[in-house]
PDB file of N, CA and C in Angstrom:
ATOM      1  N   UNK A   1     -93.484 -81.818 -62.656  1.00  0.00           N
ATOM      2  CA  UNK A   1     -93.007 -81.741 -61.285  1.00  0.00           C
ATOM      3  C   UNK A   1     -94.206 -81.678 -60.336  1.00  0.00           C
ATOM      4  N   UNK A   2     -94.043 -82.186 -59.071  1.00  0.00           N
ATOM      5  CA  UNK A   2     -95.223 -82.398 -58.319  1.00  0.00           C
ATOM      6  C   UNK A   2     -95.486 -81.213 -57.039  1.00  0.00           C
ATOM      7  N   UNK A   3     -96.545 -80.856 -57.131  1.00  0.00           N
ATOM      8  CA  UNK A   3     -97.024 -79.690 -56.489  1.00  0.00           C
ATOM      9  C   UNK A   3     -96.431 -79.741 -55.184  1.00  0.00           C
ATOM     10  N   UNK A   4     -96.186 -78.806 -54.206  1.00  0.00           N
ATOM     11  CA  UNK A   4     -96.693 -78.857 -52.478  1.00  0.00           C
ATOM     12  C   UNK A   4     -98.214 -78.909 -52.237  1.00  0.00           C
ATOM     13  N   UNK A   5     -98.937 -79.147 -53.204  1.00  0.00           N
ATOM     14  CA  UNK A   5    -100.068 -79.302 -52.615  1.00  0.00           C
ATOM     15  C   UNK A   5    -100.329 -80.798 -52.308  1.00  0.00           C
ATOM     16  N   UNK A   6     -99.431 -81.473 -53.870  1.00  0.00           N
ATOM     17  CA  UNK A   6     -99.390 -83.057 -53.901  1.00  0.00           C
ATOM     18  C   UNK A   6     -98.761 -83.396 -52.888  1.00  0.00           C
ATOM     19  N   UNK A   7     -97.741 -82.908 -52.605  1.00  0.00           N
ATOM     20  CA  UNK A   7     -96.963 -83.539 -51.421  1.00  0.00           C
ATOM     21  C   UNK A   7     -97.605 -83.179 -50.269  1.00  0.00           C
ATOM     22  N   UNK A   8     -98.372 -82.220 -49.711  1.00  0.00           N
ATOM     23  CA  UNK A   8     -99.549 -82.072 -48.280  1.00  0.00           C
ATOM     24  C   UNK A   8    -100.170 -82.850 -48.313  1.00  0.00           C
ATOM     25  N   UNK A   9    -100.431 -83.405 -49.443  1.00  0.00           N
ATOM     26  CA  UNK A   9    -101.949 -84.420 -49.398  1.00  0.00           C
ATOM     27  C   UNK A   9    -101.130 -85.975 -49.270  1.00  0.00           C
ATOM     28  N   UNK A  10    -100.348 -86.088 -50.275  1.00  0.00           N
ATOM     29  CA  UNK A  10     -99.676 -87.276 -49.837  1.00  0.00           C
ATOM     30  C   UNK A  10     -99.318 -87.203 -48.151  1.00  0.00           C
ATOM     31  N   UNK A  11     -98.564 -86.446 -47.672  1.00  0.00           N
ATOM     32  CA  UNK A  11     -98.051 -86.792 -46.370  1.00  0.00           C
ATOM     33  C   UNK A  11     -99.509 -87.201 -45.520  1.00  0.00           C
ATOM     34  N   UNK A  12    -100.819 -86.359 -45.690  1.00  0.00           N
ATOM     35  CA  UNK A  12    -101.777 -86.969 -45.180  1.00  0.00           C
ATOM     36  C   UNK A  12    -102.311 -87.875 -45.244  1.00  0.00           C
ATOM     37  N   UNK A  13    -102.451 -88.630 -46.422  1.00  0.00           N
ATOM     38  CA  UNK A  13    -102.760 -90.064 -46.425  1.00  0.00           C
ATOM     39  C   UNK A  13    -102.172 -91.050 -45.806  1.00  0.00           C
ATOM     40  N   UNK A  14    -100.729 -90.672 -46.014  1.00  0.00           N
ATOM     41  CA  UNK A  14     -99.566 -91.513 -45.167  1.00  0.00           C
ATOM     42  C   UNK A  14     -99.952 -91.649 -43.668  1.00  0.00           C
ATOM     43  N   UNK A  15    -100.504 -90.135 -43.353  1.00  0.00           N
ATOM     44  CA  UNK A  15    -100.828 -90.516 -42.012  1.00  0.00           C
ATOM     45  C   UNK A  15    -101.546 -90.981 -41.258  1.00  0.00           C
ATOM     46  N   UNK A  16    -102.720 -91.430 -42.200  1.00  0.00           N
ATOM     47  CA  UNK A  16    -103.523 -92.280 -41.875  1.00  0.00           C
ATOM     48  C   UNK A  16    -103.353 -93.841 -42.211  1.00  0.00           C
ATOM     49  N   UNK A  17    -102.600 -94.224 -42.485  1.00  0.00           N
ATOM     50  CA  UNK A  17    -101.863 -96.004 -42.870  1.00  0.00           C
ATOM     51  C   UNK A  17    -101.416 -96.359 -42.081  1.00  0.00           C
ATOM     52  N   UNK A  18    -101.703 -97.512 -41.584  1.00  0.00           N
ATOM     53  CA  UNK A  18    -101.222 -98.371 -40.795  1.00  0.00           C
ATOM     54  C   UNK A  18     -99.527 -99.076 -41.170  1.00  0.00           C
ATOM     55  N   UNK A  19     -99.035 -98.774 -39.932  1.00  0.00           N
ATOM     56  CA  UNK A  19     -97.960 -99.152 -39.969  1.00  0.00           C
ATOM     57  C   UNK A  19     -97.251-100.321 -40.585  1.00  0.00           C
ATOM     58  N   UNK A  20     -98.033-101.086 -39.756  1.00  0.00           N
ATOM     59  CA  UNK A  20     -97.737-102.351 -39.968  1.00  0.00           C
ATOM     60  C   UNK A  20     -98.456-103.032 -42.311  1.00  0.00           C
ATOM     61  N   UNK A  21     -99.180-101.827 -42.864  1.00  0.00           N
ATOM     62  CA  UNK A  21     -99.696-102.371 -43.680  1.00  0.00           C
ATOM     63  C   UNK A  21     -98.797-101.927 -44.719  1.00  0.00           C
ATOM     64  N   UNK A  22     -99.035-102.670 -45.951  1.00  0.00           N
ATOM     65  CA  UNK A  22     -97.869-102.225 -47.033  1.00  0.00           C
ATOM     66  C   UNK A  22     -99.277-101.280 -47.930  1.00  0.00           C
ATOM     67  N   UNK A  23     -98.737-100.641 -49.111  1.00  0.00           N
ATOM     68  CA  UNK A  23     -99.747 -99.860 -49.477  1.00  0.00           C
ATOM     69  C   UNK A  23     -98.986 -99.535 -51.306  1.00  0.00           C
ATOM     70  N   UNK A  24     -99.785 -99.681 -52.190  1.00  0.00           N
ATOM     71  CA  UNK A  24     -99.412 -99.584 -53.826  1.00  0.00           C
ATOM     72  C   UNK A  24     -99.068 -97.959 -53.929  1.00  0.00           C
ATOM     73  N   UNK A  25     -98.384 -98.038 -54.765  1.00  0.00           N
ATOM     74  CA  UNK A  25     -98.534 -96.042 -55.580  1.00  0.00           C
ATOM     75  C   UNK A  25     -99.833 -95.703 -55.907  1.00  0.00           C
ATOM     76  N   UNK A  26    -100.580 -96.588 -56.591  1.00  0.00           N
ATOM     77  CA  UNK A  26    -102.078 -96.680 -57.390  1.00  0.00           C
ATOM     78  C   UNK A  26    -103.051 -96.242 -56.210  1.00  0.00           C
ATOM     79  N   UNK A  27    -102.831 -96.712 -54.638  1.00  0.00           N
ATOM     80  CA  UNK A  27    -103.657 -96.367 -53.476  1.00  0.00           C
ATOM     81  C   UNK A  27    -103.580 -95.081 -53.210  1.00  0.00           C
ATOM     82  N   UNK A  28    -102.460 -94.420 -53.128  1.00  0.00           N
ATOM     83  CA  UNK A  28    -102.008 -93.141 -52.851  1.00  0.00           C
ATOM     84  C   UNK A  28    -102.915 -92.186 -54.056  1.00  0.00           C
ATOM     85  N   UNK A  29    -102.189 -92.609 -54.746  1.00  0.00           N
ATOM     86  CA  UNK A  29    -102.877 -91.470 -56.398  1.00  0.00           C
ATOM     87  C   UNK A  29    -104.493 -91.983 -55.935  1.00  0.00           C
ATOM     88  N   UNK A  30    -105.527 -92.623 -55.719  1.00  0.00           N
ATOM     89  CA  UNK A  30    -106.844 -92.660 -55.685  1.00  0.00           C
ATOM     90  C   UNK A  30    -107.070 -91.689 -54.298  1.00  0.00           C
ATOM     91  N   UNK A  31    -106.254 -91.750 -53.636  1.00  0.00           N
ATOM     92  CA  UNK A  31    -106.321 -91.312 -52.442  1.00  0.00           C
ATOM     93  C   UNK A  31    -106.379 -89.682 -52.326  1.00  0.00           C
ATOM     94  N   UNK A  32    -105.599 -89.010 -52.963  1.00  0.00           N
ATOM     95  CA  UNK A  32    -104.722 -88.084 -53.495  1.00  0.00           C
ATOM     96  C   UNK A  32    -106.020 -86.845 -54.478  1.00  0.00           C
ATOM     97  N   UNK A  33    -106.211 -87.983 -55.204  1.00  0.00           N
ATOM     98  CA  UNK A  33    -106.959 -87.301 -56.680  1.00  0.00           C
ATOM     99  C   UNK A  33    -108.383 -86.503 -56.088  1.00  0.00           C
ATOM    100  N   UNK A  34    -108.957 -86.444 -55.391  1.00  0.00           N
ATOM    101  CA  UNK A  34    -109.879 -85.689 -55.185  1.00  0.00           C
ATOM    102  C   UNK A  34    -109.377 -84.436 -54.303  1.00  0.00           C
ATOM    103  N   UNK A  35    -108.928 -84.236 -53.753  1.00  0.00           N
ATOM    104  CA  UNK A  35    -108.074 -83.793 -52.881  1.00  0.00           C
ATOM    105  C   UNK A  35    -107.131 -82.552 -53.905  1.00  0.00           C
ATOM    106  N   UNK A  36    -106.585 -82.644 -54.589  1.00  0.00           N
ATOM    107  CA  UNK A  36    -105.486 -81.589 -55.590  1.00  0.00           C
ATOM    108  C   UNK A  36    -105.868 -81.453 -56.694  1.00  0.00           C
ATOM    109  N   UNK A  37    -106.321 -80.073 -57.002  1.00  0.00           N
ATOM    110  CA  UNK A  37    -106.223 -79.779 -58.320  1.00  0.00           C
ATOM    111  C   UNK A  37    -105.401 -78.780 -58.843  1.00  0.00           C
ATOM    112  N   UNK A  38    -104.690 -79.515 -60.255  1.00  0.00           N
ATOM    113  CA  UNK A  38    -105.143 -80.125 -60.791  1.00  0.00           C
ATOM    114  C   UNK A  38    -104.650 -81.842 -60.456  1.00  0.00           C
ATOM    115  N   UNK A  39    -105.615 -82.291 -60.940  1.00  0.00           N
ATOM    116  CA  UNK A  39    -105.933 -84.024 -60.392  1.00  0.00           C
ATOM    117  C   UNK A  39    -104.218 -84.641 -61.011  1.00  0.00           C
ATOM    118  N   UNK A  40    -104.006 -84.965 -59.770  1.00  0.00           N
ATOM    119  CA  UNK A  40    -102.136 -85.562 -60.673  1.00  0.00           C
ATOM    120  C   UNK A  40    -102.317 -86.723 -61.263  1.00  0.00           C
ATOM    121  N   UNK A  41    -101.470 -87.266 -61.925  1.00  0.00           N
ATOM    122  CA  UNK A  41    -100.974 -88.025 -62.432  1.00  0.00           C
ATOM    123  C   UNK A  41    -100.535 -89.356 -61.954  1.00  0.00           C
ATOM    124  N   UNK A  42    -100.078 -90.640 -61.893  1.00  0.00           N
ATOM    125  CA  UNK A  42     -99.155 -91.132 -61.401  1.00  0.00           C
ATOM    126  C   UNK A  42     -97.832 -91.292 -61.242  1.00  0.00           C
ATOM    127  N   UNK A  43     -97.041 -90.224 -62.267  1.00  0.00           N
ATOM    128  CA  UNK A  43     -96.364 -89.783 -61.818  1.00  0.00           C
ATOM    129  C   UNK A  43     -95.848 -89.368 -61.246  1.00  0.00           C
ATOM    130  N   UNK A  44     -97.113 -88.025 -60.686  1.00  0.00           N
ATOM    131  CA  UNK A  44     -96.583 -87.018 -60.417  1.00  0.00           C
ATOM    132  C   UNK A  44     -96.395 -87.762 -58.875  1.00  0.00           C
ATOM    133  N   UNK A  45     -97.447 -88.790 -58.462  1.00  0.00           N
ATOM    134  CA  UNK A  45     -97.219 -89.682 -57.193  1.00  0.00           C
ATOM    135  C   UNK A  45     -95.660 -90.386 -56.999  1.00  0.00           C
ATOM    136  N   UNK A  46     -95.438 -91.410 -58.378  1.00  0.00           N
ATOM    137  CA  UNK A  46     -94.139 -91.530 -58.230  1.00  0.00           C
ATOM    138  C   UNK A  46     -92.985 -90.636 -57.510  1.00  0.00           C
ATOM    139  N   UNK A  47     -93.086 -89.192 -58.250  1.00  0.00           N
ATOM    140  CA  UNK A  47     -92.507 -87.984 -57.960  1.00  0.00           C
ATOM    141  C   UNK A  47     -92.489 -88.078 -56.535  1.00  0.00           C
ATOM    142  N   UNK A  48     -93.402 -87.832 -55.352  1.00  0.00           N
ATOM    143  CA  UNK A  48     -93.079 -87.778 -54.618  1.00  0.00           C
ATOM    144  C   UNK A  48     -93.095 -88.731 -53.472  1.00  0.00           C
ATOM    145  N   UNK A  49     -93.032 -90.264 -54.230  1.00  0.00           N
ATOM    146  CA  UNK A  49     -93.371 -90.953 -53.277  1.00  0.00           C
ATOM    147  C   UNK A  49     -91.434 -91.264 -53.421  1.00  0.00           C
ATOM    148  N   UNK A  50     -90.517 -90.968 -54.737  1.00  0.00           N
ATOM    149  CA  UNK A  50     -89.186 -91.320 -54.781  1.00  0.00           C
ATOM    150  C   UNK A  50     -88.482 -90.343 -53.442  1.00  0.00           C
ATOM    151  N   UNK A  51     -89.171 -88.990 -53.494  1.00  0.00           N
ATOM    152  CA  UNK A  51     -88.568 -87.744 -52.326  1.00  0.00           C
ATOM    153  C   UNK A  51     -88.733 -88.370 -51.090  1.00  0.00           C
ATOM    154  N   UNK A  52     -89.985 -89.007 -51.035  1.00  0.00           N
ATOM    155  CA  UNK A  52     -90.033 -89.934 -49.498  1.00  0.00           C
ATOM    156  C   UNK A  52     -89.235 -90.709 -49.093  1.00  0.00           C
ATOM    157  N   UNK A  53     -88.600 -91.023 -49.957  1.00  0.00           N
ATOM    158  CA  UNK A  53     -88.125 -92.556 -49.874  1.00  0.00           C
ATOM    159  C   UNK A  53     -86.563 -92.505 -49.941  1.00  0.00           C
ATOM    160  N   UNK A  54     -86.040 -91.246 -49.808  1.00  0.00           N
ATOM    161  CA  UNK A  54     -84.902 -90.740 -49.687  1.00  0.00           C
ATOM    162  C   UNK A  54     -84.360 -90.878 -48.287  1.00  0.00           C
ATOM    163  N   UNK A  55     -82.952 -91.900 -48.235  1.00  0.00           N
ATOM    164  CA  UNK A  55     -82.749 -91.791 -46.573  1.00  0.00           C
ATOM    165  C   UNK A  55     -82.534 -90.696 -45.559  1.00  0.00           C
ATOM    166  N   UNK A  56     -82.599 -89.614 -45.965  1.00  0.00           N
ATOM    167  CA  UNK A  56     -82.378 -88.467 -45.133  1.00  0.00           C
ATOM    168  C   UNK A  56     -84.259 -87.975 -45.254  1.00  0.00           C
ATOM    169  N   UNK A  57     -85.089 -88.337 -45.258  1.00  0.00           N
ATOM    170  CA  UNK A  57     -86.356 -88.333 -45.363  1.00  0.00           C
ATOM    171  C   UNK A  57     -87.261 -89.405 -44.515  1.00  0.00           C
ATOM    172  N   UNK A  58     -86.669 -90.439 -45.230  1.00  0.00           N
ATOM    173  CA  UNK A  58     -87.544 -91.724 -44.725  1.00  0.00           C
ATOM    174  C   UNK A  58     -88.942 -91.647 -44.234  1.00  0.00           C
ATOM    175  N   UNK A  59     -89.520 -90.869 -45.033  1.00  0.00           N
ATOM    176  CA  UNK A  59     -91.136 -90.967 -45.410  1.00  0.00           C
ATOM    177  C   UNK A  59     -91.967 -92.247 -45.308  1.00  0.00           C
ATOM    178  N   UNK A  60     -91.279 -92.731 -46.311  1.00  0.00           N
ATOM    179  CA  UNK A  60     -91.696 -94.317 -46.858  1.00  0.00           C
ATOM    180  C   UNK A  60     -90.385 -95.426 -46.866  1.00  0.00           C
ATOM    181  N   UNK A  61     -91.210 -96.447 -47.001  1.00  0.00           N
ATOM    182  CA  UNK A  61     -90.276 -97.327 -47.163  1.00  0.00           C
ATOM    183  C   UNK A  61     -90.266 -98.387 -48.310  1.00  0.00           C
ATOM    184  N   UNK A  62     -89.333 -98.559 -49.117  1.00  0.00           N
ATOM    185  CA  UNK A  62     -89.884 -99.403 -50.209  1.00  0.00           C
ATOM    186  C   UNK A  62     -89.407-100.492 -50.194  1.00  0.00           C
ATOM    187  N   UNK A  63     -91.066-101.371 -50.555  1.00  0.00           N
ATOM    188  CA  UNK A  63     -90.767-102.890 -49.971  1.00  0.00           C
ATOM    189  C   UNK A  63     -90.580-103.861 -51.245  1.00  0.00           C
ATOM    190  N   UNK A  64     -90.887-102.866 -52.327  1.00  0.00           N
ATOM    191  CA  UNK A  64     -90.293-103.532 -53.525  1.00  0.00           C
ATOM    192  C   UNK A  64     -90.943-102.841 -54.960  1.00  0.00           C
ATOM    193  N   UNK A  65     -91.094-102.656 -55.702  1.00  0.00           N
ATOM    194  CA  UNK A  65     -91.426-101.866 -56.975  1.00  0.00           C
ATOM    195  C   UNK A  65     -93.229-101.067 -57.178  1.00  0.00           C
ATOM    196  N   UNK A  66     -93.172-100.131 -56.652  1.00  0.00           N
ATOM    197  CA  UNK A  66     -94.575 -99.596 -56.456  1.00  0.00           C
ATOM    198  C   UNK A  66     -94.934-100.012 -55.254  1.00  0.00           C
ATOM    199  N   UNK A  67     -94.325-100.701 -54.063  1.00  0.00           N
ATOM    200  CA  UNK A  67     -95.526-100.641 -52.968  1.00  0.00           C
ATOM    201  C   UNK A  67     -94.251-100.469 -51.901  1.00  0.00           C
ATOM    202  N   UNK A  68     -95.068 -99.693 -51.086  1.00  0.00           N
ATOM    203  CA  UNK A  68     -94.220 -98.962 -49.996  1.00  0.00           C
ATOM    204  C   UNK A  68     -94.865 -99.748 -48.251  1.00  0.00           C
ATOM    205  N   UNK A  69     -94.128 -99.205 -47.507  1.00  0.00           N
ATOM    206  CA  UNK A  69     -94.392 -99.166 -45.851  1.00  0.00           C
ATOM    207  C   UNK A  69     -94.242 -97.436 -45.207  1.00  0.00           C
ATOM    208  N   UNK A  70     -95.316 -97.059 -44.472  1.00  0.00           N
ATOM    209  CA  UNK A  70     -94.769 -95.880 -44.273  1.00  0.00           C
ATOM    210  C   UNK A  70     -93.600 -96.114 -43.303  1.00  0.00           C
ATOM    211  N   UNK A  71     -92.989 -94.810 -43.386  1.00  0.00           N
ATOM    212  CA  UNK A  71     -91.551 -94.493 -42.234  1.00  0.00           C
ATOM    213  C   UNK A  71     -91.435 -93.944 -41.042  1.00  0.00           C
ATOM    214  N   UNK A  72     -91.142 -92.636 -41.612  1.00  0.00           N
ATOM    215  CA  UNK A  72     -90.933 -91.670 -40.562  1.00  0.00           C
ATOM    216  C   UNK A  72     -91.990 -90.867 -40.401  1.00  0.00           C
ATOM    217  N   UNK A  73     -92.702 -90.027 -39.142  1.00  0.00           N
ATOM    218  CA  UNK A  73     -93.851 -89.644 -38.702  1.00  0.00           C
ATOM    219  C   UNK A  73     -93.173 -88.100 -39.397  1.00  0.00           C
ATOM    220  N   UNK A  74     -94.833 -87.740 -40.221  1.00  0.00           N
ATOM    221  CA  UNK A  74     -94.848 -86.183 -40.896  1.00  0.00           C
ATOM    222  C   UNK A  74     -93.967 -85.379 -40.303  1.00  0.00           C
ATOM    223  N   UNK A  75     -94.008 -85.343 -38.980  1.00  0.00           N
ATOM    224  CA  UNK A  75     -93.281 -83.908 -38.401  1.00  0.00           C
ATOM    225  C   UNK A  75     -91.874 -84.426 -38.893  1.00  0.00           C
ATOM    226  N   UNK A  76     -91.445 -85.303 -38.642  1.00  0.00           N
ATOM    227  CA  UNK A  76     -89.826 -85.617 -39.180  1.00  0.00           C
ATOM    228  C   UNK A  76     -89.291 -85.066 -40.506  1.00  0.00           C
ATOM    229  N   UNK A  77     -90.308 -85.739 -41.024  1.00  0.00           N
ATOM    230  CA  UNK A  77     -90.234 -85.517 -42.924  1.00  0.00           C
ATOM    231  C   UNK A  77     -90.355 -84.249 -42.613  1.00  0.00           C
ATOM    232  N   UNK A  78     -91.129 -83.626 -42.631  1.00  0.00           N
ATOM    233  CA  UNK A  78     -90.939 -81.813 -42.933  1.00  0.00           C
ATOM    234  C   UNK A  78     -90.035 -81.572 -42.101  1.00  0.00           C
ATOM    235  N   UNK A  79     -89.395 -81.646 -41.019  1.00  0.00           N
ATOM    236  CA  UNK A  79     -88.208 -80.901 -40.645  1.00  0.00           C
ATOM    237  C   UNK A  79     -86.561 -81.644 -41.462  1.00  0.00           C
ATOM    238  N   UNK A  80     -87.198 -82.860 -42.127  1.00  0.00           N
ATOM    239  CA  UNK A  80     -86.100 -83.032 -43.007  1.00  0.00           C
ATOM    240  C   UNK A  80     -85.936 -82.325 -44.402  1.00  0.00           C
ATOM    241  N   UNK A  81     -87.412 -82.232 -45.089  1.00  0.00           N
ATOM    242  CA  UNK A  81     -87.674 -81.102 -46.329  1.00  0.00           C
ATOM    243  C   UNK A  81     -87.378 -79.993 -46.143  1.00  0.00           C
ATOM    244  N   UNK A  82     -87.308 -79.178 -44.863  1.00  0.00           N
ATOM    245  CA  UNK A  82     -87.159 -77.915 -44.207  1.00  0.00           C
ATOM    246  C   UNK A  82     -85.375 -77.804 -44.213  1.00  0.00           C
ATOM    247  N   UNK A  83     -84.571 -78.908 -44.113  1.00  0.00           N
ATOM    248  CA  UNK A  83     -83.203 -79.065 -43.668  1.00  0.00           C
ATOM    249  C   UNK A  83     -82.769 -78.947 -45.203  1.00  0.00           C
ATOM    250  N   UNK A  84     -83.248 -79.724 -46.024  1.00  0.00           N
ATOM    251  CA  UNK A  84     -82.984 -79.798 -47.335  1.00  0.00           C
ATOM    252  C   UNK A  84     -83.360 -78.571 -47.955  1.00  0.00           C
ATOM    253  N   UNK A  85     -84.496 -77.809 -47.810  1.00  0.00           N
ATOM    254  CA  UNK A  85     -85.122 -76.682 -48.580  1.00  0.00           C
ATOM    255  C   UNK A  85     -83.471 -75.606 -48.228  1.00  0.00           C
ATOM    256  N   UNK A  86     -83.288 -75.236 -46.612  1.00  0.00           N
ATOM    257  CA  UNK A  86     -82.325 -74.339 -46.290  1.00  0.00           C
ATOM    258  C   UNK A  86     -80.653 -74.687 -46.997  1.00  0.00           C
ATOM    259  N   UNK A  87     -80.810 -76.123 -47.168  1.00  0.00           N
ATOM    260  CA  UNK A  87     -79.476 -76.453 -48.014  1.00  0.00           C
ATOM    261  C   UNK A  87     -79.207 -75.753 -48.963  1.00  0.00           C
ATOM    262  N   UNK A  88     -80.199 -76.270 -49.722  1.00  0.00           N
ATOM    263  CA  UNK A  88     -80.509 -75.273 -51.478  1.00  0.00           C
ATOM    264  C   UNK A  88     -80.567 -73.860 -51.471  1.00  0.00           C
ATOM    265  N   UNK A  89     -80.619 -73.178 -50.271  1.00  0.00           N
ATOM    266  CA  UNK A  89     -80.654 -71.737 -49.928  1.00  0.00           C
ATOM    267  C   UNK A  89     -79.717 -71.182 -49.885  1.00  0.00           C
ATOM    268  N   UNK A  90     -78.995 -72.031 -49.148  1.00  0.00           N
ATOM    269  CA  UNK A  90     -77.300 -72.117 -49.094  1.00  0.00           C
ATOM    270  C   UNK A  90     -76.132 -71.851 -50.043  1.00  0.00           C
ATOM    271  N   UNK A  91     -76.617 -72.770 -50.716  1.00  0.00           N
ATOM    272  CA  UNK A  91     -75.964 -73.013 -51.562  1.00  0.00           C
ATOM    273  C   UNK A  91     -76.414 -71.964 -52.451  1.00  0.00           C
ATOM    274  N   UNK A  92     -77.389 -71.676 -53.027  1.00  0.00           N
ATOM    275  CA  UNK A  92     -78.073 -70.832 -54.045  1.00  0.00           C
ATOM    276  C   UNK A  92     -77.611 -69.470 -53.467  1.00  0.00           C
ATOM    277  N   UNK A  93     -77.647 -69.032 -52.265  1.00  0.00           N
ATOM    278  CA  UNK A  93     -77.061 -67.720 -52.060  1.00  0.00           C
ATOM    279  C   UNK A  93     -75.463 -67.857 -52.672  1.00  0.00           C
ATOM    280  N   UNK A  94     -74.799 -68.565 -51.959  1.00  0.00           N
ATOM    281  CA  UNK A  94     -72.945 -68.319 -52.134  1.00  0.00           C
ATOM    282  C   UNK A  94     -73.220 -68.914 -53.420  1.00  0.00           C
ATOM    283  N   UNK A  95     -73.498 -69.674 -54.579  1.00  0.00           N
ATOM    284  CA  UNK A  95     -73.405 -69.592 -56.296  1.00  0.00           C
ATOM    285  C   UNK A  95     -73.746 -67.799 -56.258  1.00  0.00           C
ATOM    286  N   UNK A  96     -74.274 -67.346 -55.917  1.00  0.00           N
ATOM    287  CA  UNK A  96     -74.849 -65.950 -56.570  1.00  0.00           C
ATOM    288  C   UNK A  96     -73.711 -64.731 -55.308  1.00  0.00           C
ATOM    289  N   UNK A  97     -72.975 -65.060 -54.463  1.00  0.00           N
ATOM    290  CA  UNK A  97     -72.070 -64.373 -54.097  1.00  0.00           C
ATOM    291  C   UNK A  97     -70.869 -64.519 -54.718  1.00  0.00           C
ATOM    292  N   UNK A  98     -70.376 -65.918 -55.244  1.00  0.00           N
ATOM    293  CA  UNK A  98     -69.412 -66.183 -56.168  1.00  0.00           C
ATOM    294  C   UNK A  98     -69.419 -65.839 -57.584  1.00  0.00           C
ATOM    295  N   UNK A  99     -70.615 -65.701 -57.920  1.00  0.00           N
ATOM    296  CA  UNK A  99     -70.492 -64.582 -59.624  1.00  0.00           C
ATOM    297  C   UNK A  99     -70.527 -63.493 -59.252  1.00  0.00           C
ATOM    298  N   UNK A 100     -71.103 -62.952 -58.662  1.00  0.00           N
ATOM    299  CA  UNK A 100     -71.413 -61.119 -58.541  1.00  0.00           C
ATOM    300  C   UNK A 100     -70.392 -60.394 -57.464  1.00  0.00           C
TER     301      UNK A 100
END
């Protein structure tokens, strides 16, 4: 599973890409790897380049198998991860008011 550190660093790279440019998974992970330790994977990029790419996110955009367009500007994405994080809160409280 991929860190919040992976995902800080990803959203920063993102924010430096040009809009208009398309960009590989392989760019990100080189991008990425000095930056987080421990040094991820490409996976662990996959990992969060699929969370981006979620329409209630729209991080990224995928323009076809490994290469993306960015999306939506950072502040969006985190107040959409932030919307999603409080979901799971939600929910995770009332599961644990409904057993106990």
């Amino acid at each position: 599973m991929a860190s919040d550190h992976l995902l800080a660093a990803v959203l920063d790279v993102l924010a430096e890409v040009d809009p208009a440019e398309m960009f590989d998974r392989r760019d990100v992970l080189r991008a990425v790897r000095p930056a987080v330790d421990p040094a991820p994977g490409l996976d662990d990029v996959d990992e969060v380049l699929a969370l981006l790419a979620l329409p209630m996110l729209g991080g990224v955009v995928v323009v076809y198998d490994g290469v993306y367009r960015t999306g939506a500007a950072a502040e969006i994405v985190v107040a959409g991860l932030q919307r999603l994080a409080d979901a799971v809160r939600v929910v995770d409280d009332e599961d644990l008011a409904d057993r106990y």
